[in-house]
N, C-alpha and C. Protein backbone atom coordinates (compact mmCIF):
# COMPACT_ATOMS: atom_id res chain seq x y z
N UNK A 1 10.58 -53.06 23.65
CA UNK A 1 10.28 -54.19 22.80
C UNK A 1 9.64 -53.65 21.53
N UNK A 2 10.20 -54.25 20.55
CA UNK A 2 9.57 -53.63 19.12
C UNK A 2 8.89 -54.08 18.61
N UNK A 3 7.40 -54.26 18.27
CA UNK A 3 6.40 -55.13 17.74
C UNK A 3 5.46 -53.73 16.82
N UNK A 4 5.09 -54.82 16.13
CA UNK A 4 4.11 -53.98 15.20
C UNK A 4 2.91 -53.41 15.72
N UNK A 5 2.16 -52.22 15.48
CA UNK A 5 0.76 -51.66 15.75
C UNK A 5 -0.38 -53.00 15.75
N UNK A 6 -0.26 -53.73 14.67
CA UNK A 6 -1.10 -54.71 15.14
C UNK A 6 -1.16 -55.53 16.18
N UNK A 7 0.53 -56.07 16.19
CA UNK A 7 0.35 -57.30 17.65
C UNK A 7 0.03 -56.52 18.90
N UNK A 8 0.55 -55.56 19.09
CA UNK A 8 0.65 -54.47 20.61
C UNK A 8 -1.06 -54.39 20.39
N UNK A 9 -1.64 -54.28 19.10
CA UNK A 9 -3.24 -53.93 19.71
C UNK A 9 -3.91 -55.09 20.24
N UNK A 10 -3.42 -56.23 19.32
CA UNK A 10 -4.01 -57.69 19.55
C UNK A 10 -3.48 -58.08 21.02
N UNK A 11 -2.62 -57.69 21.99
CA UNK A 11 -2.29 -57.95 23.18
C UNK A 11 -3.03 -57.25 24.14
N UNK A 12 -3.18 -55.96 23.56
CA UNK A 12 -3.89 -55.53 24.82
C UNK A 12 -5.20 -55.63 25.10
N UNK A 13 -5.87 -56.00 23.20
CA UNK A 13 -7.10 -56.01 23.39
C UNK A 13 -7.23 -57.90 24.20
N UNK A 14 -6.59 -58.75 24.19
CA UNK A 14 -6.45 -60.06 24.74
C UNK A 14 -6.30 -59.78 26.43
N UNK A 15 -5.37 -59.13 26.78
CA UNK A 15 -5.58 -58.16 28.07
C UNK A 15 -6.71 -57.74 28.61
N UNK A 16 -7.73 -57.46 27.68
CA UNK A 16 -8.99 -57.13 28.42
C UNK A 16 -9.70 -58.02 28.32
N UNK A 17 -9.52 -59.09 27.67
CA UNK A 17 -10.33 -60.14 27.37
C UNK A 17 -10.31 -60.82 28.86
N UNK A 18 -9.10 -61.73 28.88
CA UNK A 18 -9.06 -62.22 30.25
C UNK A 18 -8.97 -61.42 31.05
N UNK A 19 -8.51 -60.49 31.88
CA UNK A 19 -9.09 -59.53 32.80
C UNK A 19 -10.49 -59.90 33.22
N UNK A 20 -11.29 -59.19 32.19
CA UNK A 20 -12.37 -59.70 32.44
C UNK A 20 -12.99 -61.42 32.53
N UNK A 21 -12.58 -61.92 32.02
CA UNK A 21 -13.04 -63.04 31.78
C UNK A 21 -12.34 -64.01 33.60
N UNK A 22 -11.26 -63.29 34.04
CA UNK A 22 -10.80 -63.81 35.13
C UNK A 22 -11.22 -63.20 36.47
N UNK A 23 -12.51 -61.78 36.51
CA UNK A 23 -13.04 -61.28 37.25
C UNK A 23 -14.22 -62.46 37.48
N UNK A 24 -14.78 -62.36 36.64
CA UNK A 24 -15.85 -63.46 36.01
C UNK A 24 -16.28 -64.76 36.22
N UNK A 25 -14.84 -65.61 36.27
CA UNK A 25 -14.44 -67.13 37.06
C UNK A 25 -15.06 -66.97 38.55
N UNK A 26 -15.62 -68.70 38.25
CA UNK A 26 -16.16 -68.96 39.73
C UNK A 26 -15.52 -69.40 40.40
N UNK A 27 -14.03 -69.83 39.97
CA UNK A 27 -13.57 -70.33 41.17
C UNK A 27 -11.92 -70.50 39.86
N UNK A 28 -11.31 -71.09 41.07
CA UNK A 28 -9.56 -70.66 40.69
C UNK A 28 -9.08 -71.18 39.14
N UNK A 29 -9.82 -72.87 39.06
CA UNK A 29 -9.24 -73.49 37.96
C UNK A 29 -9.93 -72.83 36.86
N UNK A 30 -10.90 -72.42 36.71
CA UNK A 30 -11.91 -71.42 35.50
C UNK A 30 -10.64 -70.24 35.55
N UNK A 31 -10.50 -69.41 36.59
CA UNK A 31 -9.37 -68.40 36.04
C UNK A 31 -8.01 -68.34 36.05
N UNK A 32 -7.79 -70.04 36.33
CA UNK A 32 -6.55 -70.26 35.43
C UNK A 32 -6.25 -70.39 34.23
N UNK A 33 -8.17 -71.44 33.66
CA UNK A 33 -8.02 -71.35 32.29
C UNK A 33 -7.47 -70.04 31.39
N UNK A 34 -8.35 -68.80 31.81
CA UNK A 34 -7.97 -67.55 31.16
C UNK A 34 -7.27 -66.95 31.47
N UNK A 35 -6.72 -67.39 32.44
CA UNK A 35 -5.42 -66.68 32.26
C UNK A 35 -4.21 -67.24 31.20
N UNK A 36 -4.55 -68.29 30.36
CA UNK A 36 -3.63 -68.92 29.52
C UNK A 36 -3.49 -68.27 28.32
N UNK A 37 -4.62 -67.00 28.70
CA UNK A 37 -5.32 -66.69 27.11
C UNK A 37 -3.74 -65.44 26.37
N UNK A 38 -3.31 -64.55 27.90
CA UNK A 38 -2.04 -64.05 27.45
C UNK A 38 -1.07 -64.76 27.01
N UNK A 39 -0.41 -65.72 27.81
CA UNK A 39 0.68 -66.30 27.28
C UNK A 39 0.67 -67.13 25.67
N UNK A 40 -0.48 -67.87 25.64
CA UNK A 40 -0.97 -68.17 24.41
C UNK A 40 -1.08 -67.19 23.11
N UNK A 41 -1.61 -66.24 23.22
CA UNK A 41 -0.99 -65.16 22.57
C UNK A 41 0.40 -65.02 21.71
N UNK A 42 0.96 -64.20 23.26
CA UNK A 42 2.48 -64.17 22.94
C UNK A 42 3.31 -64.90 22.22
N UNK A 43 2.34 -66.52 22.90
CA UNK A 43 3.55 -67.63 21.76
C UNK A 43 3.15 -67.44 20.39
N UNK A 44 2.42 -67.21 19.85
CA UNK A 44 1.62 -66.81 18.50
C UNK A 44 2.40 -65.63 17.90
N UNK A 45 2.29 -64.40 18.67
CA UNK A 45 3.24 -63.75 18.13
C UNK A 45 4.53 -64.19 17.93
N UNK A 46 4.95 -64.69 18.93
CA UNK A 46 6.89 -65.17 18.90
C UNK A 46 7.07 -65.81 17.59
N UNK A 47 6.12 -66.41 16.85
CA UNK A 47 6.29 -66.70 15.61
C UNK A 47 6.50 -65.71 14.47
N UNK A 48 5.84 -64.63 14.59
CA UNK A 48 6.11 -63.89 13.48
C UNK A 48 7.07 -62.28 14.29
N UNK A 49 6.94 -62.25 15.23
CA UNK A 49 8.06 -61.30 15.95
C UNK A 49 9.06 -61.75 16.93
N UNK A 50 9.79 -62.60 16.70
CA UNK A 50 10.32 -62.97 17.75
C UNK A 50 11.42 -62.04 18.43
N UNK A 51 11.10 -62.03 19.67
CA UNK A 51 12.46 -61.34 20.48
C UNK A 51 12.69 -62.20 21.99
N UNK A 52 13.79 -61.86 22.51
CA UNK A 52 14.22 -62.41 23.57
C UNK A 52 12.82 -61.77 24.88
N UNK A 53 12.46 -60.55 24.88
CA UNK A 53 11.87 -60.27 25.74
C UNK A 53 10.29 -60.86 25.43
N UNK A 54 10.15 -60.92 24.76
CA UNK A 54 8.76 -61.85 24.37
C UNK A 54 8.75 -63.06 24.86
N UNK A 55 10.02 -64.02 24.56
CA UNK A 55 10.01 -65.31 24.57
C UNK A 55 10.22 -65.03 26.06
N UNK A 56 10.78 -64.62 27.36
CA UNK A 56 10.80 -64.30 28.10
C UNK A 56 10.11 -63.88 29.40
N UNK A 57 8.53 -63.50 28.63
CA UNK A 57 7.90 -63.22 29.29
C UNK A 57 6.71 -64.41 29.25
N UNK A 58 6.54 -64.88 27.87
CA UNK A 58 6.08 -66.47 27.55
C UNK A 58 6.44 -66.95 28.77
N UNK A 59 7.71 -67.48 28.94
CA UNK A 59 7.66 -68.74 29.15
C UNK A 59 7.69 -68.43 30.85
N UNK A 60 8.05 -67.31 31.56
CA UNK A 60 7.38 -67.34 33.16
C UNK A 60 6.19 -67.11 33.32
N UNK A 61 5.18 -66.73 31.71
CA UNK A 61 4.00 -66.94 32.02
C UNK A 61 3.65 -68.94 31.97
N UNK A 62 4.24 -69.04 31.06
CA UNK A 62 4.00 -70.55 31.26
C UNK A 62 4.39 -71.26 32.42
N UNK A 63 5.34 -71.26 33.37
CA UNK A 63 5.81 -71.89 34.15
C UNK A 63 5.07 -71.27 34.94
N UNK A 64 4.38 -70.52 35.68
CA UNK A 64 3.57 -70.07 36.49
C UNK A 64 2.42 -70.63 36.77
N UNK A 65 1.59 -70.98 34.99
CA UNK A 65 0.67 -71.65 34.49
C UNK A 65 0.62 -73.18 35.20
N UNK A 66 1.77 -73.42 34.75
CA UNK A 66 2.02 -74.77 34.79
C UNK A 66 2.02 -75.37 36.77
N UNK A 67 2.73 -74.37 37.41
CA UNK A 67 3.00 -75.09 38.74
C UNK A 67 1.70 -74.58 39.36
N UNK A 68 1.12 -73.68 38.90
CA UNK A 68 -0.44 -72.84 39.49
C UNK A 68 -1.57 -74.20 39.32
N UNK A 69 -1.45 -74.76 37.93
CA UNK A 69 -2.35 -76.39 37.45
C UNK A 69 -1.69 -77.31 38.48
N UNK A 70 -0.21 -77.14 38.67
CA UNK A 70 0.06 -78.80 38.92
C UNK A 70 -0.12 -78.46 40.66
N UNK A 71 -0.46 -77.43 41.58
CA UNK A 71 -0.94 -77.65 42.84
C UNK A 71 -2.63 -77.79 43.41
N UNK A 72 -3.03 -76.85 42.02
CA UNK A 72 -4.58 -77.20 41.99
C UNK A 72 -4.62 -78.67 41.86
N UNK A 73 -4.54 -79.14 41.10
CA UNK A 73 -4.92 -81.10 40.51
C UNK A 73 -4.16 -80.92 41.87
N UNK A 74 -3.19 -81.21 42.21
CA UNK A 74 -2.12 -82.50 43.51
C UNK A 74 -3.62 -81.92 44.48
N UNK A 75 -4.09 -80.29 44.82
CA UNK A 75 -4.72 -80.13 46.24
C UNK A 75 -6.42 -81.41 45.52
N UNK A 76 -6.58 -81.35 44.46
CA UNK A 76 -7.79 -81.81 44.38
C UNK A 76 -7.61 -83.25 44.33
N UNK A 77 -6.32 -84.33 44.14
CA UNK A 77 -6.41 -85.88 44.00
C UNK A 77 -5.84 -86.12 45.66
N UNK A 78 -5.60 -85.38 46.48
CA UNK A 78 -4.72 -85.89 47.79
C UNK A 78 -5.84 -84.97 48.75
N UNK A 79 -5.20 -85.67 49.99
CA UNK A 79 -5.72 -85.48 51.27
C UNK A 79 -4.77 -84.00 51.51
N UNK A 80 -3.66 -83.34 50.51
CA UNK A 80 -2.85 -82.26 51.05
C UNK A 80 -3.37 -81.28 51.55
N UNK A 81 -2.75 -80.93 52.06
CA UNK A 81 -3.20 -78.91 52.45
C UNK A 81 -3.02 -78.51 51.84
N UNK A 82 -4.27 -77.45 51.21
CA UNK A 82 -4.44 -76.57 50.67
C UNK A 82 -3.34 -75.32 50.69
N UNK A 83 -2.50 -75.35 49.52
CA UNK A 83 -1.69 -73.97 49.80
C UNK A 83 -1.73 -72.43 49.45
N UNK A 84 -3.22 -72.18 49.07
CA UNK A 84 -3.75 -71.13 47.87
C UNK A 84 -4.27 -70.45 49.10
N UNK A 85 -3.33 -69.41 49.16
CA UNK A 85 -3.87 -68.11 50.40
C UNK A 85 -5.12 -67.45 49.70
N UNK A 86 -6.31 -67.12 50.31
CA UNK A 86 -7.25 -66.82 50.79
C UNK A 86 -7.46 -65.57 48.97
N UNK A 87 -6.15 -64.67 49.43
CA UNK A 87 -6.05 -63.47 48.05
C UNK A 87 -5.14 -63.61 47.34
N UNK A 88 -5.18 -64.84 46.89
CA UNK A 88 -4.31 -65.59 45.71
C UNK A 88 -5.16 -65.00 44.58
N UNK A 89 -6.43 -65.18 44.47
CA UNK A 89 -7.25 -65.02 43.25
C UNK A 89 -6.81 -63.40 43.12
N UNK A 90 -7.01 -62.81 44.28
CA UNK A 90 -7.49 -61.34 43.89
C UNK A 90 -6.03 -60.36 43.64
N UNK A 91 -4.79 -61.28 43.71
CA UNK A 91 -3.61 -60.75 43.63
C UNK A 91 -2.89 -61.35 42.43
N UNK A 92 -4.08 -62.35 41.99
CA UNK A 92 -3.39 -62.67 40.27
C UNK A 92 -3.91 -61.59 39.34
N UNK A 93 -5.23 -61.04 39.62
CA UNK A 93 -5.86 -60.40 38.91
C UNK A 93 -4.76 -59.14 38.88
N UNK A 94 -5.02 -58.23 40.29
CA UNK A 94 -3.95 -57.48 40.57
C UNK A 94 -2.92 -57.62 39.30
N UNK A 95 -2.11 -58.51 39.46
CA UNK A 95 -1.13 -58.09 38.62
C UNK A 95 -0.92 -58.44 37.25
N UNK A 96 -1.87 -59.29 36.93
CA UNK A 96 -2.00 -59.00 35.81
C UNK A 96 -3.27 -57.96 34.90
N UNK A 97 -3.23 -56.91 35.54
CA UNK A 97 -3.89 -55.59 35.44
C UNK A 97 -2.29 -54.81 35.32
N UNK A 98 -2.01 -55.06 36.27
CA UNK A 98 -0.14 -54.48 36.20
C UNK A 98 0.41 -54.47 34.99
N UNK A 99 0.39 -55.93 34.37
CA UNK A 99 1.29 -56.10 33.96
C UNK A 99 0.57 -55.49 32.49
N UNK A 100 -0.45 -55.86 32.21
CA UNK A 100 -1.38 -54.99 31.06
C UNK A 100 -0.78 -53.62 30.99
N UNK A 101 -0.88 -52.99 32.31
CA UNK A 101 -0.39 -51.42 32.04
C UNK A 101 1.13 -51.23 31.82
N UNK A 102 2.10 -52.00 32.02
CA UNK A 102 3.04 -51.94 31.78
C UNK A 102 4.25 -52.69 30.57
N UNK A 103 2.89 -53.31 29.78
CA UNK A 103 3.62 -54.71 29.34
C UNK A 103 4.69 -54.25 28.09
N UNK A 104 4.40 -52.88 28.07
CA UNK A 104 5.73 -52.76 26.55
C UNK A 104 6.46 -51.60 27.56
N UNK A 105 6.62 -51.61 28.53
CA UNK A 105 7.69 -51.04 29.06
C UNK A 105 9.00 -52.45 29.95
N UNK A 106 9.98 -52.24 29.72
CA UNK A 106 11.11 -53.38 30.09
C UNK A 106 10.76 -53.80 31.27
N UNK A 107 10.73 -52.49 32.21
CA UNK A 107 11.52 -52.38 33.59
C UNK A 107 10.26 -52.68 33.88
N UNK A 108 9.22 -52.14 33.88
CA UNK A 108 7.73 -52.59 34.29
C UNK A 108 7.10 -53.79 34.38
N UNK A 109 7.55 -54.32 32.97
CA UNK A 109 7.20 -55.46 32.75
C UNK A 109 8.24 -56.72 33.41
N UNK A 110 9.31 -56.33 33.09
CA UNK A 110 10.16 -57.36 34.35
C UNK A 110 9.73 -57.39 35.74
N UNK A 111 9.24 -56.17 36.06
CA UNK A 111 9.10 -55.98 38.12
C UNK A 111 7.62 -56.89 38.40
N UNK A 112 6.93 -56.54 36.94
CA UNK A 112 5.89 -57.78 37.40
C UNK A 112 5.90 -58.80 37.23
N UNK A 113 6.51 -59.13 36.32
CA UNK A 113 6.67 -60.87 35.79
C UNK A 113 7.63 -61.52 37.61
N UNK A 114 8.36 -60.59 38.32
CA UNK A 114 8.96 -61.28 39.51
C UNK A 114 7.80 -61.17 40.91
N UNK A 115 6.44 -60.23 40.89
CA UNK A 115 5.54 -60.41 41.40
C UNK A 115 4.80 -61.77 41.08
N UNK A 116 4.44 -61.95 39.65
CA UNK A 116 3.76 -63.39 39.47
C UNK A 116 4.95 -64.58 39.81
N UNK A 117 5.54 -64.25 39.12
CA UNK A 117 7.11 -65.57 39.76
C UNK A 117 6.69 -65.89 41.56
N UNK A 118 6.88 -64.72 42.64
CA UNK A 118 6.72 -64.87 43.64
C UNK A 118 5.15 -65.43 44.23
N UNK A 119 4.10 -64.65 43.11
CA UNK A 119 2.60 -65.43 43.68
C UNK A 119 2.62 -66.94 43.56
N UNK A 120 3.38 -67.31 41.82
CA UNK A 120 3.24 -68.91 42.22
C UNK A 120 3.80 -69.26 43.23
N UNK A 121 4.88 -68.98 43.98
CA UNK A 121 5.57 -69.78 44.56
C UNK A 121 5.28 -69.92 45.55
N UNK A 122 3.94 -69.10 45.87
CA UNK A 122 3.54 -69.05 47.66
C UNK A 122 2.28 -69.95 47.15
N UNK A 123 2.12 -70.80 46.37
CA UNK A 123 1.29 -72.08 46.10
C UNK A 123 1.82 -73.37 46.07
N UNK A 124 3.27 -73.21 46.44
CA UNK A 124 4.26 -74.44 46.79
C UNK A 124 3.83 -74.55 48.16
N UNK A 125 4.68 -75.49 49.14
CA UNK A 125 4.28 -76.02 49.95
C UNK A 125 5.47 -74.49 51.31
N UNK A 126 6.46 -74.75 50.08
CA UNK A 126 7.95 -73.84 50.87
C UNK A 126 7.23 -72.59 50.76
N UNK A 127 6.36 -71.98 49.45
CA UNK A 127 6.30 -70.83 49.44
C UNK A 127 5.12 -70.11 50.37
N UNK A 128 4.17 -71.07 50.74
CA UNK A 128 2.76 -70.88 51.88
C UNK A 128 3.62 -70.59 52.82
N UNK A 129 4.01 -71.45 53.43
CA UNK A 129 4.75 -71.36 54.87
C UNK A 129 5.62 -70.41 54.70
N UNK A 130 6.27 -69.75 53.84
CA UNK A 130 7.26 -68.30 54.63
C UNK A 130 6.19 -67.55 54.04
N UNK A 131 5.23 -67.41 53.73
CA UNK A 131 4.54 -66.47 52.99
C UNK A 131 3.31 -66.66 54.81
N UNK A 132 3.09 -67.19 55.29
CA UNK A 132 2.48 -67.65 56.45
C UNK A 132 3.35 -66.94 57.62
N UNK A 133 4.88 -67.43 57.43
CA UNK A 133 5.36 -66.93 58.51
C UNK A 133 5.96 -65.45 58.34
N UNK A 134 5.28 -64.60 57.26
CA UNK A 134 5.47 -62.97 57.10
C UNK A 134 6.65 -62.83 56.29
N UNK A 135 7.50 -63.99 55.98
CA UNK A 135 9.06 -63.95 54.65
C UNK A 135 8.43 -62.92 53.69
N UNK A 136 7.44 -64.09 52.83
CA UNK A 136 6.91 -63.26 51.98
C UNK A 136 5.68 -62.50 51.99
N UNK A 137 6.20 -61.32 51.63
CA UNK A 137 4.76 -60.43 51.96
C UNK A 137 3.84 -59.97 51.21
N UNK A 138 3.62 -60.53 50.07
CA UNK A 138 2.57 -60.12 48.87
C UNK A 138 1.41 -60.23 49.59
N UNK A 139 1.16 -60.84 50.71
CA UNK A 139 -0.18 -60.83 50.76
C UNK A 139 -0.41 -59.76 51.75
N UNK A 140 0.60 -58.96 52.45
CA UNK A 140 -0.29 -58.06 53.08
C UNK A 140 0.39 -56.79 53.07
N UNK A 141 1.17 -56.57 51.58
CA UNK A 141 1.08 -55.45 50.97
C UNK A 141 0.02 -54.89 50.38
N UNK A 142 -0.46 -53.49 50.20
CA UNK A 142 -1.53 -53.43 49.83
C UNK A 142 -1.96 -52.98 48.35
């Protein structure tokens, strides 16, 4: 991906921002907030650099964002079960530490963006339960 010395610094130094700022959170919806702080970014840049792999990585950060909010609110207005495994928190961090170290490499940065793809989805109702019944195994890889 080809971006200027400035945006690549302004990303990574935003990278450490939330990192930290998502060690920090007391609890899930605080480090969801910051975790908005990358993708928010990116869309900022996509304005003055746009590329397919940028916009790309935006927007499964956004949709991640988005279904990660919309099971927090549904677990907090309903009587539902809770679908947020135990090292949900500590395996968002995880990879987005990953994805920091890898984020201007393609292949790197694609293999994690399908790790976060797969963490949201074990916050669905389908994705707890095979993630429960050992399908998916992010949680007890190490």
């Amino acid at each position: 991906m080809k971006l200027s010395k400035e945006h690549k610094e302004k990303i990574e130094s935003e990278f450490d921002f939330v990192i930290h700022k998502m060690i920090q959170s007391k609890n899930l919806s605080q480090m969801i907030y910051y975790f908005t702080g990358i993708q928010t970014l990116i869309n900022r840049i996509i304005n003055f650099e746009y590329s397919d792999e940028l916009l790309f990585t935006f927007f499964i950060l956004e949709k991640s964002y988005k279904d990660i909010v919309n099971q927090i609110e549904s677990s907090n207005y309903s009587n539902k079960v809770t679908t947020f495994h135990d090292n949900f928190k500590a395996k968002l961090i995880e990879y987005i530490k990953e994805l920091k170290q890898g984020f201007f490499n393609t292949n790197s940065r694609i293999e994690t963006l399908k790790k976060i793809v797969v963490l949201t989805y074990t916050c669905t109702g389908n994705g707890h339960y095979l993630s429960e019944k050992g399908i998916i195994k992010i949680f007890s890889e190490g």
